[in-house]
PDB file of N, CA and C in Angstrom:
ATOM      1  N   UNK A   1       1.687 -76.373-119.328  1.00  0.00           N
ATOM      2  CA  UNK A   1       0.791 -75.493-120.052  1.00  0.00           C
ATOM      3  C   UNK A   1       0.193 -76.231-121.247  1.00  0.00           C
ATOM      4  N   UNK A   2      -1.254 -75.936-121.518  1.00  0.00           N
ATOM      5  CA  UNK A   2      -1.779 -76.301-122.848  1.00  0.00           C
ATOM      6  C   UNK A   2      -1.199 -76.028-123.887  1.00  0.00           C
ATOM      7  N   UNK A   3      -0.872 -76.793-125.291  1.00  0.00           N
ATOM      8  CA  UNK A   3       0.335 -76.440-125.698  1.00  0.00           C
ATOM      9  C   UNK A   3      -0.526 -76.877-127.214  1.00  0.00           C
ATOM     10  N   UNK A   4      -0.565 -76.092-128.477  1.00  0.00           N
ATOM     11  CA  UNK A   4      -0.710 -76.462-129.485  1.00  0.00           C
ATOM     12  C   UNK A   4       0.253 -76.769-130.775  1.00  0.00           C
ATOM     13  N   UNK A   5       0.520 -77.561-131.267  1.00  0.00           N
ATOM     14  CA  UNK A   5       1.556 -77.840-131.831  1.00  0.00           C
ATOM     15  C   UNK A   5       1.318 -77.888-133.469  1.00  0.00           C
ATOM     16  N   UNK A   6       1.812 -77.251-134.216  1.00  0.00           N
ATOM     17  CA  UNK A   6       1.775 -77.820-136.385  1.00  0.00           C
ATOM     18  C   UNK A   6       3.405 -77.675-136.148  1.00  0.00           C
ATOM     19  N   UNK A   7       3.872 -79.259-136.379  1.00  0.00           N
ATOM     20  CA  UNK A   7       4.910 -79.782-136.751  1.00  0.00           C
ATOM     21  C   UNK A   7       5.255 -79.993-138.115  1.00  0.00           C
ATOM     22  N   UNK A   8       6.840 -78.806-138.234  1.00  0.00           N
ATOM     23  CA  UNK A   8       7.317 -78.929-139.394  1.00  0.00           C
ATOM     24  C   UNK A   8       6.179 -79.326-140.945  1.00  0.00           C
ATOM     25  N   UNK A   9       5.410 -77.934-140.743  1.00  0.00           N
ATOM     26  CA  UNK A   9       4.734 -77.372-141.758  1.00  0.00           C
ATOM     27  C   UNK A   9       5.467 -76.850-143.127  1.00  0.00           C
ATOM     28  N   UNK A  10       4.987 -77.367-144.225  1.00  0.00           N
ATOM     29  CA  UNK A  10       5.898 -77.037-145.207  1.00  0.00           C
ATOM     30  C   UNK A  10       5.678 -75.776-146.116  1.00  0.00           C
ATOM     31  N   UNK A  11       6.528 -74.738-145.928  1.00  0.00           N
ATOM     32  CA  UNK A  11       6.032 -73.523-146.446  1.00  0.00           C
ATOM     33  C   UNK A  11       6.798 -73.349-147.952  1.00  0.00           C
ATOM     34  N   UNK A  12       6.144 -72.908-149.066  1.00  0.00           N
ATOM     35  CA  UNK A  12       7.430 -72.293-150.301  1.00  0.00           C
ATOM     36  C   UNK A  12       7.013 -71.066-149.953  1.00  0.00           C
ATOM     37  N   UNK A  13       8.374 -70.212-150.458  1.00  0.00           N
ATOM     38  CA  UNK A  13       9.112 -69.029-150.291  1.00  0.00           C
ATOM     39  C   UNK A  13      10.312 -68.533-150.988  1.00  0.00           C
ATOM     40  N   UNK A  14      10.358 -67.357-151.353  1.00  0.00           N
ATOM     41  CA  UNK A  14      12.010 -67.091-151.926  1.00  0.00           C
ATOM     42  C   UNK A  14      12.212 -66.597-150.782  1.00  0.00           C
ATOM     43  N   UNK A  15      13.416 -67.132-150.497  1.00  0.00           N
ATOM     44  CA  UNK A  15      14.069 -66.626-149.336  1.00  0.00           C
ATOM     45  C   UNK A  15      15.700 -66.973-149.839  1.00  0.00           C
ATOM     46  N   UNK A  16      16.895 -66.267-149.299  1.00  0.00           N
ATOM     47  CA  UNK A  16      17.975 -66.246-149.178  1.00  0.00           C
ATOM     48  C   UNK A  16      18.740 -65.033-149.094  1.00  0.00           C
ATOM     49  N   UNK A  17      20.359 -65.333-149.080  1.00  0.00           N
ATOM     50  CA  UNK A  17      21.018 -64.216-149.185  1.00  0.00           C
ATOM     51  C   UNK A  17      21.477 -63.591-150.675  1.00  0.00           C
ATOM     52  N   UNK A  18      22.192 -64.199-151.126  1.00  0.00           N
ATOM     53  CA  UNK A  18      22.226 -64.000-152.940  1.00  0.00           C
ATOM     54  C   UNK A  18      20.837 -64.294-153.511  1.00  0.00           C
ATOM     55  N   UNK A  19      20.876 -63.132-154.128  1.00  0.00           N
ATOM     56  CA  UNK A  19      19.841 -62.722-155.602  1.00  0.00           C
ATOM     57  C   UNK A  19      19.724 -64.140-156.087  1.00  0.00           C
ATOM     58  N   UNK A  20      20.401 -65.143-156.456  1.00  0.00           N
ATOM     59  CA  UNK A  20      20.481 -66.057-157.506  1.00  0.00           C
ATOM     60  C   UNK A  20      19.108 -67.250-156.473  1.00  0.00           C
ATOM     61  N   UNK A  21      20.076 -67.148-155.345  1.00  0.00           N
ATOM     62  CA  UNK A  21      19.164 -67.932-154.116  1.00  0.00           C
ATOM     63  C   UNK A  21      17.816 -67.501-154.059  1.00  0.00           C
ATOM     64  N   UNK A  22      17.358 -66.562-153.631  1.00  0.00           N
ATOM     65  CA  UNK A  22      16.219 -65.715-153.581  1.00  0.00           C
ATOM     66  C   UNK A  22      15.279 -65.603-154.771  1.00  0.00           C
ATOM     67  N   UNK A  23      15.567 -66.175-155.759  1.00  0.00           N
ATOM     68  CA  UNK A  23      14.926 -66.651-157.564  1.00  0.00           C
ATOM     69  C   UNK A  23      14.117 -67.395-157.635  1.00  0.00           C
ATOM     70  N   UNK A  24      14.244 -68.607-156.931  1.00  0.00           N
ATOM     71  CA  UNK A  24      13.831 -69.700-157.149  1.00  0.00           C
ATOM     72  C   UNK A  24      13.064 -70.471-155.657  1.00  0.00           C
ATOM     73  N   UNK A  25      11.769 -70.129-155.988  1.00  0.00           N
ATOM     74  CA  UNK A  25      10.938 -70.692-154.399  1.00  0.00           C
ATOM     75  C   UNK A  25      12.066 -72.035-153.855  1.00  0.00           C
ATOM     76  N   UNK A  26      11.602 -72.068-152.603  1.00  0.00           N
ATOM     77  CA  UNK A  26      12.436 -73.016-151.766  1.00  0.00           C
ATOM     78  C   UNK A  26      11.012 -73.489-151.141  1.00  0.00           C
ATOM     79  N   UNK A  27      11.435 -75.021-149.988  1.00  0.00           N
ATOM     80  CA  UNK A  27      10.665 -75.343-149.065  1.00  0.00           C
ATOM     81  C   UNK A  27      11.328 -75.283-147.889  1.00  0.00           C
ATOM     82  N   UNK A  28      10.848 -74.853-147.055  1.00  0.00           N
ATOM     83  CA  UNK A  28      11.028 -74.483-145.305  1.00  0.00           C
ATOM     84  C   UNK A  28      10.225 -75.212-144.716  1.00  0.00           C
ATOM     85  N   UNK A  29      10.770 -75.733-143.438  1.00  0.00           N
ATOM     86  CA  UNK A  29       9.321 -76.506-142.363  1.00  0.00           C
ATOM     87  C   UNK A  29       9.403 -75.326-141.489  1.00  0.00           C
ATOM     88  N   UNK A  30       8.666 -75.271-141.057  1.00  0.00           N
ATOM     89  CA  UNK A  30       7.931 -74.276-140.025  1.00  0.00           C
ATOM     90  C   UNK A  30       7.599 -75.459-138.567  1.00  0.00           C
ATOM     91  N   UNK A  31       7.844 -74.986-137.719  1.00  0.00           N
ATOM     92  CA  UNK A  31       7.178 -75.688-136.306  1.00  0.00           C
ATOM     93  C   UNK A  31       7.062 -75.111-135.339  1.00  0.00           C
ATOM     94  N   UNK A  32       5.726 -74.820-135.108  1.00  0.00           N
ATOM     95  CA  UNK A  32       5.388 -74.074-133.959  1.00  0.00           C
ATOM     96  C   UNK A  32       4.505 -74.625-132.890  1.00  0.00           C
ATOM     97  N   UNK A  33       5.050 -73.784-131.986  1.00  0.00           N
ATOM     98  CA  UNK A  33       4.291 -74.181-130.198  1.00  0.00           C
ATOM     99  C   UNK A  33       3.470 -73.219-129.733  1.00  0.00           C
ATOM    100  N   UNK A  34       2.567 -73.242-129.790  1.00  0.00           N
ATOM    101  CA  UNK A  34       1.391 -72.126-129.302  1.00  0.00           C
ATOM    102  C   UNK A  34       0.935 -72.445-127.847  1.00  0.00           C
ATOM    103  N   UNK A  35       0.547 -71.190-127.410  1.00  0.00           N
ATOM    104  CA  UNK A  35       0.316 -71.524-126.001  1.00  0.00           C
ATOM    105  C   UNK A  35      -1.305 -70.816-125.603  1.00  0.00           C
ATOM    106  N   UNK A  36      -2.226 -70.988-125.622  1.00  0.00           N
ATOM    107  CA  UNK A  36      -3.603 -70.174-125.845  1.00  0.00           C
ATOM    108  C   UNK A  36      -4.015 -69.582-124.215  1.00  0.00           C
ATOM    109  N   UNK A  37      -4.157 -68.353-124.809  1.00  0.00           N
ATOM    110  CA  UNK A  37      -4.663 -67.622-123.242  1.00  0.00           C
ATOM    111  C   UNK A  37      -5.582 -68.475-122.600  1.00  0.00           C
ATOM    112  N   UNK A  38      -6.566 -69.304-122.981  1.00  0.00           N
ATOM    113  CA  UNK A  38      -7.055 -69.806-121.940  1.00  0.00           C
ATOM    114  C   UNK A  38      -7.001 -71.603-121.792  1.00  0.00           C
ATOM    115  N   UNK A  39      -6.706 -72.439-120.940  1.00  0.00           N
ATOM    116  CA  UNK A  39      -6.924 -73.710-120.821  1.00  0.00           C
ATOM    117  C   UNK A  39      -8.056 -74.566-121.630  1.00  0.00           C
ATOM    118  N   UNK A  40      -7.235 -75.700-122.174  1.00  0.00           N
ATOM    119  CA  UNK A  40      -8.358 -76.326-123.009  1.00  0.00           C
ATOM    120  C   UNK A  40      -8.917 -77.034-121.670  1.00  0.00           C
ATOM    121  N   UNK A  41      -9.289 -76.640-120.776  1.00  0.00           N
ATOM    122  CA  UNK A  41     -10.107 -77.345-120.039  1.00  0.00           C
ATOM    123  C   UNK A  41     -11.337 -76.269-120.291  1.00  0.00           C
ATOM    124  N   UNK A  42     -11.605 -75.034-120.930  1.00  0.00           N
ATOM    125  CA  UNK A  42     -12.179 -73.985-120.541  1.00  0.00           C
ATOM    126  C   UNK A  42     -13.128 -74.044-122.173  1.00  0.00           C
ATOM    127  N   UNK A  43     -12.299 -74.553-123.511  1.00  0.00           N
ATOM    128  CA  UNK A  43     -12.709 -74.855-124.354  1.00  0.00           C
ATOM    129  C   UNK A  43     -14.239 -75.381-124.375  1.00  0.00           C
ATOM    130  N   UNK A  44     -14.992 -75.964-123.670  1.00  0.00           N
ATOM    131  CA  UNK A  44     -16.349 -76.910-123.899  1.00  0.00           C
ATOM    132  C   UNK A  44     -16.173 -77.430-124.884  1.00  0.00           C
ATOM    133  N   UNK A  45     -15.688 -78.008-125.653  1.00  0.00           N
ATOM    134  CA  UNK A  45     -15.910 -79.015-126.754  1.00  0.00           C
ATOM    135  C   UNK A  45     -15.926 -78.075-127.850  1.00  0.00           C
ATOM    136  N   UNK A  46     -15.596 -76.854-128.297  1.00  0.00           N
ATOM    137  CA  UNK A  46     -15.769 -75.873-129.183  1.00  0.00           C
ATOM    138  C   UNK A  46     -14.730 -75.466-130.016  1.00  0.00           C
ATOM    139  N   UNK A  47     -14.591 -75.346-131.186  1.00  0.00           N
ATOM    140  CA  UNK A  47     -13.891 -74.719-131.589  1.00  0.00           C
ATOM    141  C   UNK A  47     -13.651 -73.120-132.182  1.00  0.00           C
ATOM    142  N   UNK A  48     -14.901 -72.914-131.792  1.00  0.00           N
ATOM    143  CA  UNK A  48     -14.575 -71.056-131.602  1.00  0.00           C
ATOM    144  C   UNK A  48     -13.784 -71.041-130.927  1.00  0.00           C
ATOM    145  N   UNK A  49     -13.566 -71.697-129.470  1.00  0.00           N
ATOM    146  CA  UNK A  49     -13.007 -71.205-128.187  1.00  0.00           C
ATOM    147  C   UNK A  49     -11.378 -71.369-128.693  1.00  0.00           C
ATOM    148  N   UNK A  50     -10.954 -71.867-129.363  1.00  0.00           N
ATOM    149  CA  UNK A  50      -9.737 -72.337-129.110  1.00  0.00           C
ATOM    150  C   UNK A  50      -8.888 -71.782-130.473  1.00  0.00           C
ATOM    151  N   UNK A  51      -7.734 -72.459-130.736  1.00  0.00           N
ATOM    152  CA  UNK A  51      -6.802 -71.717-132.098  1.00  0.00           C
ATOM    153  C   UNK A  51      -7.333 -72.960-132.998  1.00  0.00           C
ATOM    154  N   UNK A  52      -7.826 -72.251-134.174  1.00  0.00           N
ATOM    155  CA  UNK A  52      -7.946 -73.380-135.312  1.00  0.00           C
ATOM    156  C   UNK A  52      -6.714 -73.852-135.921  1.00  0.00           C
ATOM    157  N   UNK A  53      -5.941 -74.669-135.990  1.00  0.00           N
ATOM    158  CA  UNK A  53      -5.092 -74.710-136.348  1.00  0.00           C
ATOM    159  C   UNK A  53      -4.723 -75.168-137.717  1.00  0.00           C
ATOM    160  N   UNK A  54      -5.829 -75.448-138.371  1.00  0.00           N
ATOM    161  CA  UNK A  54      -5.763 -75.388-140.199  1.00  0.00           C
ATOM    162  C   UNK A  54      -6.180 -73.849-140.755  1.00  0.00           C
ATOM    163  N   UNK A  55      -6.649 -73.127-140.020  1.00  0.00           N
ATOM    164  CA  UNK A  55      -6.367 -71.612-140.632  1.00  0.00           C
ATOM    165  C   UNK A  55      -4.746 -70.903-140.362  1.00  0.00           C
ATOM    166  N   UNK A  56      -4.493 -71.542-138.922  1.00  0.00           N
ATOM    167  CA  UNK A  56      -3.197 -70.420-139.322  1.00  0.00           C
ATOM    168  C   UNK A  56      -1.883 -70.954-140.058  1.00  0.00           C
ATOM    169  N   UNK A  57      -2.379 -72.187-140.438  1.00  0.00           N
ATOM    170  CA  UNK A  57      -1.696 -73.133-141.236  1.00  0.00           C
ATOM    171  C   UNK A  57      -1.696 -72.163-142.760  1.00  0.00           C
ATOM    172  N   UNK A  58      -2.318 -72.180-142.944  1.00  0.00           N
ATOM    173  CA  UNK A  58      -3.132 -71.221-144.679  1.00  0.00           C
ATOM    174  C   UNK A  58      -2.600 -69.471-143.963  1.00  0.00           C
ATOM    175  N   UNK A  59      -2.563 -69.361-142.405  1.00  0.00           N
ATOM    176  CA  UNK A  59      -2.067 -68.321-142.744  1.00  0.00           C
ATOM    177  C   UNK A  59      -0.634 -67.739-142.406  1.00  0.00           C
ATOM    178  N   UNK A  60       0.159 -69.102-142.466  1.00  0.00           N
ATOM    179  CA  UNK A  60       1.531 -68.741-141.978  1.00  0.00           C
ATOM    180  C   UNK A  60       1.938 -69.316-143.484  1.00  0.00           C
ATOM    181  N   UNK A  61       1.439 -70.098-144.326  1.00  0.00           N
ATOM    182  CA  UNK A  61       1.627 -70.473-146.313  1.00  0.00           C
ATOM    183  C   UNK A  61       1.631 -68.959-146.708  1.00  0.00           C
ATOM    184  N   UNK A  62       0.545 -68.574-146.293  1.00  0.00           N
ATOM    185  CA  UNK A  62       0.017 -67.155-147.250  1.00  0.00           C
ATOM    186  C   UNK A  62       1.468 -65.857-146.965  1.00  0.00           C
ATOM    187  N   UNK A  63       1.607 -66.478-145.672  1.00  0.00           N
ATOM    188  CA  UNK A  63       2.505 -65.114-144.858  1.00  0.00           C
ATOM    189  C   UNK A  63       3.864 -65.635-145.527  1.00  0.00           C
ATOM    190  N   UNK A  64       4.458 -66.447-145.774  1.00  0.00           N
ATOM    191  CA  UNK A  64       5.845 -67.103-146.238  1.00  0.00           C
ATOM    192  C   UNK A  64       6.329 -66.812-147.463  1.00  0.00           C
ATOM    193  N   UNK A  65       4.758 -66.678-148.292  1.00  0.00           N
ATOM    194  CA  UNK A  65       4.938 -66.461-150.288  1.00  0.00           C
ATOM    195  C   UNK A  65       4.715 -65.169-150.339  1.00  0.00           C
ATOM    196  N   UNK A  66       4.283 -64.445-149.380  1.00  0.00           N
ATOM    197  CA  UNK A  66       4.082 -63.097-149.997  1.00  0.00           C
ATOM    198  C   UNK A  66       4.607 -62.218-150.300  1.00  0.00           C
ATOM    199  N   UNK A  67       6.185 -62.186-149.894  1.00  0.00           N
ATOM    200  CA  UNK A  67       7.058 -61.762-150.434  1.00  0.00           C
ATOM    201  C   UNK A  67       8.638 -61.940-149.845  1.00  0.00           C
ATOM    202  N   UNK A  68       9.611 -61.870-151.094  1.00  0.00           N
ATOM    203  CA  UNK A  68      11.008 -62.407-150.573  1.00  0.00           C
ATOM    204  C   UNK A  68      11.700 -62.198-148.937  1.00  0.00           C
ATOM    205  N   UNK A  69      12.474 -62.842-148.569  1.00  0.00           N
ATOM    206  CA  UNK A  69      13.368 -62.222-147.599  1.00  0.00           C
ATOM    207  C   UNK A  69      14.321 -62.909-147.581  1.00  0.00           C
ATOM    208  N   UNK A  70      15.480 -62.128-146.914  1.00  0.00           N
ATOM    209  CA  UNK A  70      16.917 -62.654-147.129  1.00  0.00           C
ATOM    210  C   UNK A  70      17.040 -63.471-146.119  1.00  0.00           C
ATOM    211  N   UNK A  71      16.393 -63.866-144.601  1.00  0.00           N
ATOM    212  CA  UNK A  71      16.712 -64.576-143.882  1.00  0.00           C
ATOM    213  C   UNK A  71      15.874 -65.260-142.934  1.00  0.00           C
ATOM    214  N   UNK A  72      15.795 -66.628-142.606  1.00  0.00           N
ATOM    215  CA  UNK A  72      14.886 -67.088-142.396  1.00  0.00           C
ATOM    216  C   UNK A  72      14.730 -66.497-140.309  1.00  0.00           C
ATOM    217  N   UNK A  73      15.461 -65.952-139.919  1.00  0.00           N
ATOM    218  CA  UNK A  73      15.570 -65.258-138.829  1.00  0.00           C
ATOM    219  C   UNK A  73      14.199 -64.132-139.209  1.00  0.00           C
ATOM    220  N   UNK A  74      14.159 -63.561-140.057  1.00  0.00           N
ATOM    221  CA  UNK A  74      13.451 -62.542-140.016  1.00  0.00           C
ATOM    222  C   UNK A  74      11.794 -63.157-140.513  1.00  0.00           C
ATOM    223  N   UNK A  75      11.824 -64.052-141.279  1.00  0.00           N
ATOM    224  CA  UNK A  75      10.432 -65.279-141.214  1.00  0.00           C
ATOM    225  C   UNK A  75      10.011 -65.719-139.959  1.00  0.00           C
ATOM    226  N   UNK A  76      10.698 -65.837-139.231  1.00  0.00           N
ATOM    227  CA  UNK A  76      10.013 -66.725-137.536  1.00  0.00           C
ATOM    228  C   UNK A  76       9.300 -65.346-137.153  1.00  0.00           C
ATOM    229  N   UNK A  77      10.359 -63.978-136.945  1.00  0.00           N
ATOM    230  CA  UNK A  77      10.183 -63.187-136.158  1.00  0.00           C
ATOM    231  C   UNK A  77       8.683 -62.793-136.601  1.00  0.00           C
ATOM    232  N   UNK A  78       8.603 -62.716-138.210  1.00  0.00           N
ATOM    233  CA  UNK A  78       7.374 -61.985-139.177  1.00  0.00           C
ATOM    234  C   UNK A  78       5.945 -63.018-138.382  1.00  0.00           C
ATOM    235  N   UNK A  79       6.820 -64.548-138.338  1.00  0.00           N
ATOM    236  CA  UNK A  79       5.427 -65.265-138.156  1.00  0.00           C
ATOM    237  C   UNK A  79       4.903 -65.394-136.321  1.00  0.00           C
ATOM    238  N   UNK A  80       6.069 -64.741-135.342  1.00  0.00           N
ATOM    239  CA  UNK A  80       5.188 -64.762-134.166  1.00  0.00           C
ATOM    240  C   UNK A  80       4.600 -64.143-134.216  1.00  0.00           C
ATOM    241  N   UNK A  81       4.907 -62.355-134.474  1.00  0.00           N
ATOM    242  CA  UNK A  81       4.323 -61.156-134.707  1.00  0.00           C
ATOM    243  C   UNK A  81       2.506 -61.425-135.049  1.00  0.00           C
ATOM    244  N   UNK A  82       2.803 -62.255-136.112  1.00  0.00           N
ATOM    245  CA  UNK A  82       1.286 -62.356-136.947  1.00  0.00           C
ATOM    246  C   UNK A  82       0.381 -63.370-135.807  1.00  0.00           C
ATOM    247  N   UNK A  83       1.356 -64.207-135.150  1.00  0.00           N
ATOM    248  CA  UNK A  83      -0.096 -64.858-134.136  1.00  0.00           C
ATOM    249  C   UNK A  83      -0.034 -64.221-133.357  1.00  0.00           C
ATOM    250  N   UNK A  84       0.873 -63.700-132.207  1.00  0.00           N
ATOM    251  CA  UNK A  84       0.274 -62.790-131.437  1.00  0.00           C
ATOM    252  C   UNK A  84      -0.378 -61.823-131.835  1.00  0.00           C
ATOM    253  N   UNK A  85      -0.270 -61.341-132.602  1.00  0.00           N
ATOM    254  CA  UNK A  85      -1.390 -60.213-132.716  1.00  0.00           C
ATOM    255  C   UNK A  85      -2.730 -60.537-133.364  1.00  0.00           C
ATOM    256  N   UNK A  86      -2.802 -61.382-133.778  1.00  0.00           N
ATOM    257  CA  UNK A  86      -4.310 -61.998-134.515  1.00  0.00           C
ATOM    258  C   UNK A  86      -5.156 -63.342-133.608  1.00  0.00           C
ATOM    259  N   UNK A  87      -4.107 -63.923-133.099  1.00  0.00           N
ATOM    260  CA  UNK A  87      -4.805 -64.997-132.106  1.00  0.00           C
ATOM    261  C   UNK A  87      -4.835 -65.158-130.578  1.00  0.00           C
ATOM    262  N   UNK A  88      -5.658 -65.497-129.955  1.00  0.00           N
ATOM    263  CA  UNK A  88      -5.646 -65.205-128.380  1.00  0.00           C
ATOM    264  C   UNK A  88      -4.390 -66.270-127.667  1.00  0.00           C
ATOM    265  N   UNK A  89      -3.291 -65.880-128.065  1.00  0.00           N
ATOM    266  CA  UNK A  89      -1.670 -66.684-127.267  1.00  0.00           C
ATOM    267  C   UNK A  89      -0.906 -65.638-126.484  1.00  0.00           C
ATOM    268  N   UNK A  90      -0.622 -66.630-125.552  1.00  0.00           N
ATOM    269  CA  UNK A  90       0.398 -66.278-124.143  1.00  0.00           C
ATOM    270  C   UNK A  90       1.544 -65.789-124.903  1.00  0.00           C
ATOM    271  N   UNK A  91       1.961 -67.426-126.051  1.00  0.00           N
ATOM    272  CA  UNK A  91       3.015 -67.323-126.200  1.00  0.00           C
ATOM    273  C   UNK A  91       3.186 -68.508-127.468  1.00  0.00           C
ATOM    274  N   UNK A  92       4.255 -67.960-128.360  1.00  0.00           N
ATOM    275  CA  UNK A  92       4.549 -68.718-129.449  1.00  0.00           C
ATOM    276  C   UNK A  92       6.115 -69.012-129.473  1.00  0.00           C
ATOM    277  N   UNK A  93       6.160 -70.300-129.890  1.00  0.00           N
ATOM    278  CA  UNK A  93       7.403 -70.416-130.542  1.00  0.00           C
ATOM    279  C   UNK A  93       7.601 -71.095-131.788  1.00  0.00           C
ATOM    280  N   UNK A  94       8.232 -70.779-132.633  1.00  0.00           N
ATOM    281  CA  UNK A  94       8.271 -70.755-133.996  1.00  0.00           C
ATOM    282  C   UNK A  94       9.845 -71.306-134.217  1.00  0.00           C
ATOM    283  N   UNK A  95      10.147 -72.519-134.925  1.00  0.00           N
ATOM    284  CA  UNK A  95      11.193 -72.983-135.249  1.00  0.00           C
ATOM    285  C   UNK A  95      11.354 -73.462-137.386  1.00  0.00           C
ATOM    286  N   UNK A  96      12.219 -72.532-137.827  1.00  0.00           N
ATOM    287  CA  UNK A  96      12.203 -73.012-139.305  1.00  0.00           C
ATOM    288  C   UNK A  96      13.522 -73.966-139.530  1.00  0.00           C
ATOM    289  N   UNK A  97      13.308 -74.959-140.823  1.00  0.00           N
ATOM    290  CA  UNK A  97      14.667 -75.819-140.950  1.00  0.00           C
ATOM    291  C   UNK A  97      14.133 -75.106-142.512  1.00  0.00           C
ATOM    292  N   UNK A  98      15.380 -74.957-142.924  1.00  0.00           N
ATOM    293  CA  UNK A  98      15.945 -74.787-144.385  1.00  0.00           C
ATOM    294  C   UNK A  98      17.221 -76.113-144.501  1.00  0.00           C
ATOM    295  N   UNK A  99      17.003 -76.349-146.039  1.00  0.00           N
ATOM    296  CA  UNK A  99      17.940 -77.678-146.272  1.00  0.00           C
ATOM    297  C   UNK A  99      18.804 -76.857-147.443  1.00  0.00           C
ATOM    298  N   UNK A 100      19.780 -76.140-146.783  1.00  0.00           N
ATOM    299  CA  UNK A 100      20.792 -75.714-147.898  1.00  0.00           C
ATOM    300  C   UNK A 100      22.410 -76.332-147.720  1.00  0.00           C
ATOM    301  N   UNK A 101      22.597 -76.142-146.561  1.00  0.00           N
ATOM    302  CA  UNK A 101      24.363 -77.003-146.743  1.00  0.00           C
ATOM    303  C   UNK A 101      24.047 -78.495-146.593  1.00  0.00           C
ATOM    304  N   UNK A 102      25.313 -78.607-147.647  1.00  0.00           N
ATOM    305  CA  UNK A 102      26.069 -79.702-147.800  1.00  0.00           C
ATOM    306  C   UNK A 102      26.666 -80.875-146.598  1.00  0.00           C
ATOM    307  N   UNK A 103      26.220 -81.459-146.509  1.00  0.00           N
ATOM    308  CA  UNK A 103      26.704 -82.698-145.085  1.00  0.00           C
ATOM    309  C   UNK A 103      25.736 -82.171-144.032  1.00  0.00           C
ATOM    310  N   UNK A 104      24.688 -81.539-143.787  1.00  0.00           N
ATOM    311  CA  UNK A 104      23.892 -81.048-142.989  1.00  0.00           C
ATOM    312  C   UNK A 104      22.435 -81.528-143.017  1.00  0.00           C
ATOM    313  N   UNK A 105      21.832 -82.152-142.214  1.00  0.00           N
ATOM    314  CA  UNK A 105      20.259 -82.325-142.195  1.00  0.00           C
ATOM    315  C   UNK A 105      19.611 -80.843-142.518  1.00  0.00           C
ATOM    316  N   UNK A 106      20.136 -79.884-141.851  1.00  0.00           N
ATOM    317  CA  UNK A 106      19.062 -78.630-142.041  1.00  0.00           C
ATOM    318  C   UNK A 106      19.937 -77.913-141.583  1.00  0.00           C
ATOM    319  N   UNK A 107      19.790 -75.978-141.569  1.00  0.00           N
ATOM    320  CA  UNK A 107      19.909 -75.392-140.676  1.00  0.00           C
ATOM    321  C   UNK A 107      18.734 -74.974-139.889  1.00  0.00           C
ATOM    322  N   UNK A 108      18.474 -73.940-138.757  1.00  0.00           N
ATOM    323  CA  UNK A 108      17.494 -73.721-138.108  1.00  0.00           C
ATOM    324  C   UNK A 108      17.381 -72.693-137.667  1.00  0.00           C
ATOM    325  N   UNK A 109      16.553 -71.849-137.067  1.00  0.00           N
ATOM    326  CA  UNK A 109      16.412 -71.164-136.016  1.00  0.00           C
ATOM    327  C   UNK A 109      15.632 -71.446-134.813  1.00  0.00           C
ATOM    328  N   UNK A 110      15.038 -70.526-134.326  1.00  0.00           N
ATOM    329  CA  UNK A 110      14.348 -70.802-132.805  1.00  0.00           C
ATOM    330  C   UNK A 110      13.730 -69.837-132.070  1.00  0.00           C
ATOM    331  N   UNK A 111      12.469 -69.004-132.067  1.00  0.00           N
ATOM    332  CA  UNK A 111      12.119 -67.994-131.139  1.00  0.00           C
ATOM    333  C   UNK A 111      11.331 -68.504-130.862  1.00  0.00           C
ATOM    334  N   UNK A 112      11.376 -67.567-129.414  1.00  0.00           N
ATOM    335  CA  UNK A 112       9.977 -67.810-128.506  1.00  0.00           C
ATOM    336  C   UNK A 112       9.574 -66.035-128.491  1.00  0.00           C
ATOM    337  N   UNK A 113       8.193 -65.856-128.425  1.00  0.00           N
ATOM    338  CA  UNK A 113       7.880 -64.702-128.058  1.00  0.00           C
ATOM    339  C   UNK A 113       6.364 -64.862-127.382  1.00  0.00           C
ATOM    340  N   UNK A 114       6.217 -64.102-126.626  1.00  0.00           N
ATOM    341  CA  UNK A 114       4.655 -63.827-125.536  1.00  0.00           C
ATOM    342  C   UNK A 114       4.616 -62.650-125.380  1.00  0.00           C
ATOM    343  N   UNK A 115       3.212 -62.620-125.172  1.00  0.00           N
ATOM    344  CA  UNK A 115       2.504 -61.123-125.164  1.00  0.00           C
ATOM    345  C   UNK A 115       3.130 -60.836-124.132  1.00  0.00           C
TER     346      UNK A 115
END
C-alpha cells in the first residue's frame, strides 16, 4: 500500500500522570503511517490530490499543546481520530516515544486505526 510517513515528529505538551509531571511542557516524537484512500499513482503530480504532510505536521503540534493529558495512550488515540476524520485515509498509525525512565531509550505506544 501507498504509505505516507512524518518520522518521529517532535511535539511539546504537558502530559503525565502526577500534577508535578504534567507542569512542565515535555517533548514527545510522534510517528505516523498514513495510508491515503487513493493510490499515488492517481495523484497526477498534484498536491491537492494527496495528504500535505507539513499541514498535519502544524496540525498534530497544534493538537499536542492544546491541552494537558495524563497519558500518552490517550494522545495517539486523540491524534488518529483527528486524521481520519479530517483527511482522506484508509488508515493511520500513530506511534509516540516519551523519554522518562531511567536506563530506557524511551517508552512507547502503538495504534493503528482505519475508517
Amino acid at each position: 500500500m501507498d504509505t505516507i510517513e512524518i518520522r518521529r515528529l517532535r511535539v511539546i505538551t504537558h502530559i503525565g500522570v502526577p500534577d508535578e509531571e504534567r507542569s512542565s511542557p515535555q517533548v514527545l516524537l510522534v510517528t505516523l503511517r498514513m495510508i491515503p484512500t487513493s493510490g499515488f499513482d492517481a495523484l497526477g503530480d498534484d498536491i491537492s490530490r494527496t495528504i500535505n504532510y507539513y499541514d498535519v505536521s502544524l496540525e498534530i503540534e497544534a493538537l499536542a499543546a492544546a491541552r494537558p493529558r495524563q497519558l500518552i495512550e490517550t494522545l495517539a488515540t486523540d491524534i488518529a481520530r483527528h486524521l481520519l476524520d479530517n483527511h482522506p485515509l484508509k488508515r493511520v498509525a500513530v506511534t509516540i516515544e516519551k523519554h522518562i525512565l531511567p536506563n530506557t531509550e524511551c517508552v512507547a505506544v502503538h495504534i493503528e486505526r482505519e475508517r
